[in-house]
PDB file of N, CA and C in Angstrom:
ATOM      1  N   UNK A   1      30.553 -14.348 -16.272  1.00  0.00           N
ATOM      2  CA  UNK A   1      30.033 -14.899 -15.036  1.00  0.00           C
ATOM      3  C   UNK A   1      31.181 -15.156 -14.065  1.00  0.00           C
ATOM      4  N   UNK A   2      30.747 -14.887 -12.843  1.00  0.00           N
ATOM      5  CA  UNK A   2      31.562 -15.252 -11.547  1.00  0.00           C
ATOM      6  C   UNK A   2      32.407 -16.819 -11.938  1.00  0.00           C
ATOM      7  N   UNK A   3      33.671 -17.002 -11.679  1.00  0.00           N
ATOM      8  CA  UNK A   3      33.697 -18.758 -11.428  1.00  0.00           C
ATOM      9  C   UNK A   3      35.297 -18.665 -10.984  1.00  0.00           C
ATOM     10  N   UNK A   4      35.320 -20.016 -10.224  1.00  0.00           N
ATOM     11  CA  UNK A   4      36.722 -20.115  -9.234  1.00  0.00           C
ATOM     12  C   UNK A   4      37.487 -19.654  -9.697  1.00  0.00           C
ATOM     13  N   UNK A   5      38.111 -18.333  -8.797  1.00  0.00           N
ATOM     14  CA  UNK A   5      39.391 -18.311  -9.155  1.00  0.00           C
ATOM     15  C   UNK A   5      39.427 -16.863 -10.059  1.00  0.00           C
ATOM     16  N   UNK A   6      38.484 -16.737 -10.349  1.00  0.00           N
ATOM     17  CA  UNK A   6      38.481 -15.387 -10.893  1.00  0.00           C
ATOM     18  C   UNK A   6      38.077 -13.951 -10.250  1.00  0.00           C
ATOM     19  N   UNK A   7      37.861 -13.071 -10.894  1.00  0.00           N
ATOM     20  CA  UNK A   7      37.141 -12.232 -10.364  1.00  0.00           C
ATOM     21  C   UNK A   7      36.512 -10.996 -11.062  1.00  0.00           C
ATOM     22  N   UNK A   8      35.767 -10.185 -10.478  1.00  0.00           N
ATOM     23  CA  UNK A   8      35.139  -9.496 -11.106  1.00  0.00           C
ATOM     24  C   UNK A   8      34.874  -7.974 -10.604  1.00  0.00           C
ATOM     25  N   UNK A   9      34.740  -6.936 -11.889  1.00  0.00           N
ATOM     26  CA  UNK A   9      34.847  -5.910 -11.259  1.00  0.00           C
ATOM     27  C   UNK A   9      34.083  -4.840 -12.293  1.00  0.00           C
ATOM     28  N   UNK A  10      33.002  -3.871 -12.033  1.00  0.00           N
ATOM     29  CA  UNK A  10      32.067  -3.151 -12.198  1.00  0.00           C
ATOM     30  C   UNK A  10      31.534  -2.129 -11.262  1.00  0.00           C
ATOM     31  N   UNK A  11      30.503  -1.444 -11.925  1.00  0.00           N
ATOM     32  CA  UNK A  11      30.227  -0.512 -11.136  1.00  0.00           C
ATOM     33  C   UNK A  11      28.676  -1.109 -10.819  1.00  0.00           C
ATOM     34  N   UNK A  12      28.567  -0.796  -9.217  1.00  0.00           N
ATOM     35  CA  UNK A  12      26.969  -0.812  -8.945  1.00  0.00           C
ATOM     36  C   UNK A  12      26.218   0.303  -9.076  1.00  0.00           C
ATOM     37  N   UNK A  13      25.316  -0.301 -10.193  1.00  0.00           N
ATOM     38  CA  UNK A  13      24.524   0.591 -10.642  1.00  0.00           C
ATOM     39  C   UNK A  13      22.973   1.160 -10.442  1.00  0.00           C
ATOM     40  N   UNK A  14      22.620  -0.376  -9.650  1.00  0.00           N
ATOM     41  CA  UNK A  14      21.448  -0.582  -8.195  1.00  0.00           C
ATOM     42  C   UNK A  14      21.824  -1.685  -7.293  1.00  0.00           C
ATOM     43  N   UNK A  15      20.573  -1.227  -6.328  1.00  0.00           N
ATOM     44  CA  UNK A  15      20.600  -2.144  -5.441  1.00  0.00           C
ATOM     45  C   UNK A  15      18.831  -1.929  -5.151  1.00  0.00           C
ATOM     46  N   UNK A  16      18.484  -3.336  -5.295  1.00  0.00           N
ATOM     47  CA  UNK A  16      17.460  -3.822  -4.724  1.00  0.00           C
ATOM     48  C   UNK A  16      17.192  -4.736  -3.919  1.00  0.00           C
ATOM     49  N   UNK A  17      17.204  -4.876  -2.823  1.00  0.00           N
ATOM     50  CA  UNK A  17      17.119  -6.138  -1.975  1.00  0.00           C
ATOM     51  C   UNK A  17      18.346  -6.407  -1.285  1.00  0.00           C
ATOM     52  N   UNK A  18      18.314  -7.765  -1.879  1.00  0.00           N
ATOM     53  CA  UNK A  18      19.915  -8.583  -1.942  1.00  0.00           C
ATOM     54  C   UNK A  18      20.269  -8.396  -3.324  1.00  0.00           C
ATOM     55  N   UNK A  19      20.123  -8.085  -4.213  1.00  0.00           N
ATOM     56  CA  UNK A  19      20.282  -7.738  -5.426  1.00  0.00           C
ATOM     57  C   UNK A  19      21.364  -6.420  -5.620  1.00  0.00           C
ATOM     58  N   UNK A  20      22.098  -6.967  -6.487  1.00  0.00           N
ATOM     59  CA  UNK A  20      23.174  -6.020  -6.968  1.00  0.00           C
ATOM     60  C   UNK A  20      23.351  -5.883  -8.362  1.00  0.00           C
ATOM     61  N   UNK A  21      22.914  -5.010  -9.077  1.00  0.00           N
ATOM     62  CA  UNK A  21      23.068  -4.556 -10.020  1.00  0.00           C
ATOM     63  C   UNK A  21      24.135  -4.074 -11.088  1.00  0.00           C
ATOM     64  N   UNK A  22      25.642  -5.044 -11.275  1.00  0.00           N
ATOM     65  CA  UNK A  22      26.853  -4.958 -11.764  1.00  0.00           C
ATOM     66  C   UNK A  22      26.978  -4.160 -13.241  1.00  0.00           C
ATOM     67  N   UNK A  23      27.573  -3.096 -13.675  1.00  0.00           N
ATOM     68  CA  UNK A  23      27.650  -3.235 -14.530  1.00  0.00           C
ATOM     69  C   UNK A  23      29.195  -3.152 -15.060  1.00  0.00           C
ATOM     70  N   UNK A  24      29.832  -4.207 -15.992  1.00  0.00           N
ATOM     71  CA  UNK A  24      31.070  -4.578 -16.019  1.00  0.00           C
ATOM     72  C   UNK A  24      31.536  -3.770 -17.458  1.00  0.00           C
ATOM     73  N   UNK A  25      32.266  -4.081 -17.947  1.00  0.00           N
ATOM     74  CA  UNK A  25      32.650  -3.443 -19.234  1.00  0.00           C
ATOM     75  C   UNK A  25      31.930  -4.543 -20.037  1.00  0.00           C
ATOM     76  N   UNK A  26      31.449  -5.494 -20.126  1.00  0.00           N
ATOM     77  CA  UNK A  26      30.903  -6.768 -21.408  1.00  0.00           C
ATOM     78  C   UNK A  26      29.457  -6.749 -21.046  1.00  0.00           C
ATOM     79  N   UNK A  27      28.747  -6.554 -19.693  1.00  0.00           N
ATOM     80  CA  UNK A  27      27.554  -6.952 -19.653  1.00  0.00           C
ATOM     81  C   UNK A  27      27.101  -6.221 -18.039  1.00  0.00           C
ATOM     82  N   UNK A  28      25.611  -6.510 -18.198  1.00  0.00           N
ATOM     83  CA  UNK A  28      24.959  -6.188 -16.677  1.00  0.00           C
ATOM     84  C   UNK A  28      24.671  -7.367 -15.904  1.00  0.00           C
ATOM     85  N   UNK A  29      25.687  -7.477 -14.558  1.00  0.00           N
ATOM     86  CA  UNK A  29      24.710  -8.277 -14.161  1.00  0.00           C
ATOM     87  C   UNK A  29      24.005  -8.376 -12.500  1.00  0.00           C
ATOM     88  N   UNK A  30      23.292  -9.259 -12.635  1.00  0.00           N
ATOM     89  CA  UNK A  30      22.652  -9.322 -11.142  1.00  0.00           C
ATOM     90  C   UNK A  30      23.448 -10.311 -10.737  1.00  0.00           C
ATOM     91  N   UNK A  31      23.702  -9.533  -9.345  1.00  0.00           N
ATOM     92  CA  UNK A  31      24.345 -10.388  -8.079  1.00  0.00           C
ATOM     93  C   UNK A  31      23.461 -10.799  -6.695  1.00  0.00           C
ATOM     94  N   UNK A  32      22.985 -12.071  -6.861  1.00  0.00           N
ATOM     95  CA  UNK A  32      22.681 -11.991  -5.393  1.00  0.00           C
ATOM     96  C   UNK A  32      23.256 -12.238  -4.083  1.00  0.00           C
ATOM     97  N   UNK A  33      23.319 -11.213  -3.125  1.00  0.00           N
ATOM     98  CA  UNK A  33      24.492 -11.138  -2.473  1.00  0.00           C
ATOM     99  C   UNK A  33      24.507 -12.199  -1.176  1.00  0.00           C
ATOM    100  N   UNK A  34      23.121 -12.822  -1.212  1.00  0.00           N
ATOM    101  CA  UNK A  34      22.951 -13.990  -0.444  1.00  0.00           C
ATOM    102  C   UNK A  34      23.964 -15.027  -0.868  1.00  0.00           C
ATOM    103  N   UNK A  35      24.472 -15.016  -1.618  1.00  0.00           N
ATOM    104  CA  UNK A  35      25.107 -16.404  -2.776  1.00  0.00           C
ATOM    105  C   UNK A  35      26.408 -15.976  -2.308  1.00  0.00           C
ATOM    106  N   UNK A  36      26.822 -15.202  -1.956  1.00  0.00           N
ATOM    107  CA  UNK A  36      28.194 -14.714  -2.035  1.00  0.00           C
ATOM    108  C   UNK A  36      28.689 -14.440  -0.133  1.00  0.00           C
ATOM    109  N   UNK A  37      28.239 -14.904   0.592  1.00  0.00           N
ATOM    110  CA  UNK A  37      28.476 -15.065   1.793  1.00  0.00           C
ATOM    111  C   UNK A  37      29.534 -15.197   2.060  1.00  0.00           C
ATOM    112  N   UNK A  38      30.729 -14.669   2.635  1.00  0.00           N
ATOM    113  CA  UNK A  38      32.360 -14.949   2.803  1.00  0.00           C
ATOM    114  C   UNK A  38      33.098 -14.874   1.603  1.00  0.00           C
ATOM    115  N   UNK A  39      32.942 -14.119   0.835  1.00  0.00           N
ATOM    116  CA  UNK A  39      33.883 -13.731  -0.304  1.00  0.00           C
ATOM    117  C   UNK A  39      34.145 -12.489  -0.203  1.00  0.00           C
ATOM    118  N   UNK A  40      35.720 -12.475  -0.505  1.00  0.00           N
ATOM    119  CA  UNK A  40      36.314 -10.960   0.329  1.00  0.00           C
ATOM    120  C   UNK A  40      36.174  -9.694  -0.751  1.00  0.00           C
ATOM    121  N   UNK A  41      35.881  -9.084  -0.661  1.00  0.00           N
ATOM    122  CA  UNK A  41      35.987  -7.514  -0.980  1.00  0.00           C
ATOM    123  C   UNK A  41      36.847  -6.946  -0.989  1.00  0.00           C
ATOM    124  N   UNK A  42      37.404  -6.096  -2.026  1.00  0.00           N
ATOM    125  CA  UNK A  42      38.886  -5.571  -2.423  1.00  0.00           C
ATOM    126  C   UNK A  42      37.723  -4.003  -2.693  1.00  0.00           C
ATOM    127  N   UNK A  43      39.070  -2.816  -2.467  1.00  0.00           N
ATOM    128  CA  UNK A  43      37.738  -1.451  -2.991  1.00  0.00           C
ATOM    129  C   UNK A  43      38.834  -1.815  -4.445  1.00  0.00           C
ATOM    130  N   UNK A  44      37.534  -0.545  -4.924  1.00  0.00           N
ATOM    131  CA  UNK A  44      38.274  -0.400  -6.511  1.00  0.00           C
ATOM    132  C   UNK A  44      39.052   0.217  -6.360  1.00  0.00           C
ATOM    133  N   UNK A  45      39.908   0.068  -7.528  1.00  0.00           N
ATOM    134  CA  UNK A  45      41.405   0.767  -7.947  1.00  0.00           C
ATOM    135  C   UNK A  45      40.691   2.482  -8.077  1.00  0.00           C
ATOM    136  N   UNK A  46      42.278   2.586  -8.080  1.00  0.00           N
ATOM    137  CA  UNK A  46      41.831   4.843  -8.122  1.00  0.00           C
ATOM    138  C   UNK A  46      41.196   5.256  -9.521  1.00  0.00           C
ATOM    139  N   UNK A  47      40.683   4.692 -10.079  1.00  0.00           N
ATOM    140  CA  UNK A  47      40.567   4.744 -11.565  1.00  0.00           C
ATOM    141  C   UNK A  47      38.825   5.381 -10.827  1.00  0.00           C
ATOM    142  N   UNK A  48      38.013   4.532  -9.929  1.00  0.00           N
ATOM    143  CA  UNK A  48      36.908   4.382  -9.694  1.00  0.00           C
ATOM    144  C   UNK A  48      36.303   5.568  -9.369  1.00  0.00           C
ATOM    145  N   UNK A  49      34.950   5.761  -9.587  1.00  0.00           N
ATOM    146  CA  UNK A  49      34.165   6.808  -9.480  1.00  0.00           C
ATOM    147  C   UNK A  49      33.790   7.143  -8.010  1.00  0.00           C
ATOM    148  N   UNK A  50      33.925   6.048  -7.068  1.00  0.00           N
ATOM    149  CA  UNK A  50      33.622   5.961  -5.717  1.00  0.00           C
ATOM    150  C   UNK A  50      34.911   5.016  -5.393  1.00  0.00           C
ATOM    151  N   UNK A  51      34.842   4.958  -3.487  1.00  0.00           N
ATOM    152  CA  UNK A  51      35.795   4.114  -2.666  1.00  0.00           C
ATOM    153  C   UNK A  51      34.879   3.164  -2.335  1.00  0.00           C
ATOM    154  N   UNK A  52      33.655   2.416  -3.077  1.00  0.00           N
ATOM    155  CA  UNK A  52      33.108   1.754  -2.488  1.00  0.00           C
ATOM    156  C   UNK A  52      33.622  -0.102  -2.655  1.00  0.00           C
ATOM    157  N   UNK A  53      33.632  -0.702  -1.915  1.00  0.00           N
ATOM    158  CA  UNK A  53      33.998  -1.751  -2.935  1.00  0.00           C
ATOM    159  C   UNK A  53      33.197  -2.473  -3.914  1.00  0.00           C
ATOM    160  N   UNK A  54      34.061  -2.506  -4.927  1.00  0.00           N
ATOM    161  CA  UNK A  54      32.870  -3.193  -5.940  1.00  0.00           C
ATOM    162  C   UNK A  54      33.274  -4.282  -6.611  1.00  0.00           C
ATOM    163  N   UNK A  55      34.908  -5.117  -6.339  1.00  0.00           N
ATOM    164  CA  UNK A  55      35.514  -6.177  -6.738  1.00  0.00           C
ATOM    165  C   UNK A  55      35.295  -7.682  -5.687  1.00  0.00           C
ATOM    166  N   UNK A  56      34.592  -8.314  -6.120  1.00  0.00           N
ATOM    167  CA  UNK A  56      34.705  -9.812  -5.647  1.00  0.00           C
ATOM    168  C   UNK A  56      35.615 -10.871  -6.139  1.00  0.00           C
ATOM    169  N   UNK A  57      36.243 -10.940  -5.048  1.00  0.00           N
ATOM    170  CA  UNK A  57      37.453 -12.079  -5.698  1.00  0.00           C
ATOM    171  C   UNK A  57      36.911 -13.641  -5.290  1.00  0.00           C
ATOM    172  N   UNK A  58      36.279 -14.430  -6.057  1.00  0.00           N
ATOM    173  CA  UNK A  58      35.653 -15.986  -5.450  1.00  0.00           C
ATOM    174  C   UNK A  58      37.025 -16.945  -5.739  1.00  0.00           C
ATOM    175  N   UNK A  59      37.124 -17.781  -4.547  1.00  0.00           N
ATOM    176  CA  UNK A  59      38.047 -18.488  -5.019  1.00  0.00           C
ATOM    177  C   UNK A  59      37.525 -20.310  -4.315  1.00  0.00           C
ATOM    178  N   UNK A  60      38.245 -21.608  -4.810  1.00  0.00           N
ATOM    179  CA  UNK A  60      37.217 -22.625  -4.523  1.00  0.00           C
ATOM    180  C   UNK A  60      37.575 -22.886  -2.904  1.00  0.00           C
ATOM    181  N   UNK A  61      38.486 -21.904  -2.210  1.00  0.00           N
ATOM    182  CA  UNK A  61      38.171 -22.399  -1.221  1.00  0.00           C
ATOM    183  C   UNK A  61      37.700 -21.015   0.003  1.00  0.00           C
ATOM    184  N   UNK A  62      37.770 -20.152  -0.754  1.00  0.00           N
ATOM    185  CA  UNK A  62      36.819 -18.943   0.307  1.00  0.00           C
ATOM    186  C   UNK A  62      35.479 -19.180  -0.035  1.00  0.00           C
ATOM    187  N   UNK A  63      34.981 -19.439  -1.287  1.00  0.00           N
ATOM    188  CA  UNK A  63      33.911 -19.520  -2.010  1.00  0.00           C
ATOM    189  C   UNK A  63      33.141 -20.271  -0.692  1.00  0.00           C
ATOM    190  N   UNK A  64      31.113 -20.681  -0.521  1.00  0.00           N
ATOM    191  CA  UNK A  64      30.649 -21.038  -0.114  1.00  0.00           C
ATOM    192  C   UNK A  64      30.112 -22.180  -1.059  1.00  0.00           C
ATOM    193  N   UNK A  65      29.784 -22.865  -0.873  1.00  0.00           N
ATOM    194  CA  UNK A  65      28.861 -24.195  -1.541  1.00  0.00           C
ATOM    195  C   UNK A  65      27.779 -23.426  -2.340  1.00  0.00           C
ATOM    196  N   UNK A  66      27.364 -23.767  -3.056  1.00  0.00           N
ATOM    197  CA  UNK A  66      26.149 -23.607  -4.338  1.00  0.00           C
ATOM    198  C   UNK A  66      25.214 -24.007  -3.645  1.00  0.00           C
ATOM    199  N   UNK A  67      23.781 -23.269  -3.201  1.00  0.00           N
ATOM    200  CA  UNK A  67      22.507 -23.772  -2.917  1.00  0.00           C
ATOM    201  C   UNK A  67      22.121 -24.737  -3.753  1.00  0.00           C
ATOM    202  N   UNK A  68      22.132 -24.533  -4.970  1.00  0.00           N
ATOM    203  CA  UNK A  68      21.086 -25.426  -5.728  1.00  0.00           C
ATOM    204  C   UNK A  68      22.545 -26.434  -6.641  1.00  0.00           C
TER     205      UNK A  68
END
């Protein structure tokens, strides 16, 4: 899971909605991209199948507040 300070990196494998469909090397997951408002985007390394970006870096102070 996403959490300060870390980051994360997979391939999108759908998209539905606001929904993002991650899939990482450990697991699949859904991203909703409403939640992630102002968190910067890095593209993937040359390793990647596409130039799209698919790395979110959250950190506690780019990060946005938690709805719930």
């Amino acid at each position: 899971a996403l959490a300060a300070g870390r980051s994360l990196t997979g391939a999108v494998r759908a998209v539905a909605g606001h929904d993002l469909h991650i899939e990482t090397p450990d697991e699949v997951l859904l991203l909703d991209t409403r939640l992630t408002a102002g968190w910067p985007l890095r593209r993937a390394g040359p390793h990647a199948v596409s130039d799209l970006p698919t790395t979110a870096v959250r950190s506690p102070v780019e990060a946005p507040e938690p709805l719930f």
